[in-house]
Protein backbone atom coordinates (compact mmCIF):
# COMPACT_ATOMS: atom_id res chain seq x y z
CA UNK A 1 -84.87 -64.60 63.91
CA UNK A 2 -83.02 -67.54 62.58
CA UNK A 3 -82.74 -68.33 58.77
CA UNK A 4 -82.24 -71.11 56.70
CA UNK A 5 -79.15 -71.13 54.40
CA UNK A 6 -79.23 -74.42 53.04
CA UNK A 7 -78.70 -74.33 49.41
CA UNK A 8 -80.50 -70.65 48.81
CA UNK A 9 -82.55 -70.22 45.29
CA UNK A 10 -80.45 -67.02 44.44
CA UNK A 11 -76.09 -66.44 44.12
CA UNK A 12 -74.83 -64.31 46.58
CA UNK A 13 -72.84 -61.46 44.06
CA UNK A 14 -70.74 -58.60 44.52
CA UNK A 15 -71.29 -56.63 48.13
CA UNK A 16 -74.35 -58.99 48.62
CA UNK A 17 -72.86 -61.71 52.22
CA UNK A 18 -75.49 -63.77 54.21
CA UNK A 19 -74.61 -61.71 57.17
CA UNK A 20 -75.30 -58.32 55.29
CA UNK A 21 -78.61 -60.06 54.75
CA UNK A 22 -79.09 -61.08 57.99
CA UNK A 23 -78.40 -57.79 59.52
CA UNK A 24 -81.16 -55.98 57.05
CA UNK A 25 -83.26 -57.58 59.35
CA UNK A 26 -82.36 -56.88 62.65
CA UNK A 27 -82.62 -52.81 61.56
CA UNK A 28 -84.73 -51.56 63.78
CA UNK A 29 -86.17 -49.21 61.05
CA UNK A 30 -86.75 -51.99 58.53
CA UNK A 31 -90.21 -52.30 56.83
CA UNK A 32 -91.83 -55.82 56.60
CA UNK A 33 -94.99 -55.92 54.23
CA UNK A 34 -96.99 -58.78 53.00
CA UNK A 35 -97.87 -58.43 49.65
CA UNK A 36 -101.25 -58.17 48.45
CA UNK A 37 -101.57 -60.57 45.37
CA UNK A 38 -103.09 -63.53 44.83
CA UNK A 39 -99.87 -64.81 43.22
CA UNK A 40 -98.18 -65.39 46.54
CA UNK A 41 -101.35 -66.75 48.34
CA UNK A 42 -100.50 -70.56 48.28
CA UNK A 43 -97.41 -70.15 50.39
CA UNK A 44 -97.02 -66.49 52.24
CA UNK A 45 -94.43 -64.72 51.47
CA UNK A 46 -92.99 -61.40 52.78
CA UNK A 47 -90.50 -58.82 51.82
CA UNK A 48 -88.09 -57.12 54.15
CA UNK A 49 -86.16 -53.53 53.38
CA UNK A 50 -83.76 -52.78 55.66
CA UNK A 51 -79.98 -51.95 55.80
CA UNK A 52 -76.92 -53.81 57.15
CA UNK A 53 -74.52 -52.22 59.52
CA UNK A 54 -72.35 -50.97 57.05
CA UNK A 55 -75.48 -48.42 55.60
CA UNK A 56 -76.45 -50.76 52.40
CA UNK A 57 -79.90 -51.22 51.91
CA UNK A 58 -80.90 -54.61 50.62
CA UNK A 59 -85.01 -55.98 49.48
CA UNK A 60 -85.15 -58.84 50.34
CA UNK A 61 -88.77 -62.16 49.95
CA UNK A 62 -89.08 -64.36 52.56
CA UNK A 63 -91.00 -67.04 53.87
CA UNK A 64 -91.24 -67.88 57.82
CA UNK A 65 -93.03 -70.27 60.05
CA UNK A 66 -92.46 -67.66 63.07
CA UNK A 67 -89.35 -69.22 64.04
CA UNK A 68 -87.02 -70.06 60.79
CA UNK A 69 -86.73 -67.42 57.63
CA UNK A 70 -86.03 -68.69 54.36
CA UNK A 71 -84.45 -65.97 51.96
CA UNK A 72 -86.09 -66.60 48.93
CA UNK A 73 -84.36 -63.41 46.79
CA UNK A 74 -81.83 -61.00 48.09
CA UNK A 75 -80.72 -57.64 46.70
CA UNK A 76 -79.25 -54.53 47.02
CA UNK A 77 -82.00 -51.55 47.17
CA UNK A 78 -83.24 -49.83 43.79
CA UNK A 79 -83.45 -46.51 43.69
CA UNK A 80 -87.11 -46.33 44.64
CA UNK A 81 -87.22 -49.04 46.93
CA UNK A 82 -84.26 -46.46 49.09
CA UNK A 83 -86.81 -43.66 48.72
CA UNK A 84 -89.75 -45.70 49.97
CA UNK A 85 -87.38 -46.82 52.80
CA UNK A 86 -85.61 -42.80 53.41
CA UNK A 87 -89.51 -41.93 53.35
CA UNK A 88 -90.61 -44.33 56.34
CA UNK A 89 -88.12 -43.56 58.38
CA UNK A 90 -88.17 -39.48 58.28
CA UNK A 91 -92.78 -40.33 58.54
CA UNK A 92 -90.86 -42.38 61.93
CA UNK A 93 -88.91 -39.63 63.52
CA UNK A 94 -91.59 -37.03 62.30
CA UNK A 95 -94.00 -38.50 64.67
């Protein structure tokens, strides 16, 4: 997937590096949802949990014609959003 940095909508802080981003979506255990609200109807938008290389977790919204991503909001996981994540993966290997 290729994304589109140009002049993102959110700072890039602390631990949080475009290519830390970038790699929470090449996980091969991330979760991709769509959201179900009628708030982000007009222009779909996704969210992505998945972890970098180096083991942090980051939530990440999204928008994509199929070929470019645009990172709308980056972040390091919350505390539920790593148990919904931790949760996935063991339902993964369980099966």
């Amino acid at each position: 997937m290729e994304f589109d940095w140009d002049n993102p909508p959110f700072e890039l802080e602390g631990s949080l590096t475009v290519r830390e981003v970038e790699e929470s979506f090449e996980d091969p255990f991330a979760v991709r949802l769509l959201p179900d609200s009628p708030r982000f109807g007009v222009q779909a938008r996704y969210f992505n949990l998945g972890k970098s290389v180096s083991g942090q977790g980051y939530f990440s919204v999204y928008r994509t014609n199929g070929r470019l991503a645009r990172v709308i909001l980056a972040r390091p996981f919350t505390d539920q959003e790593q148990f919904f994540y931790q949760r996935r993966m063991n339902k993964t290997f369980a099966s």
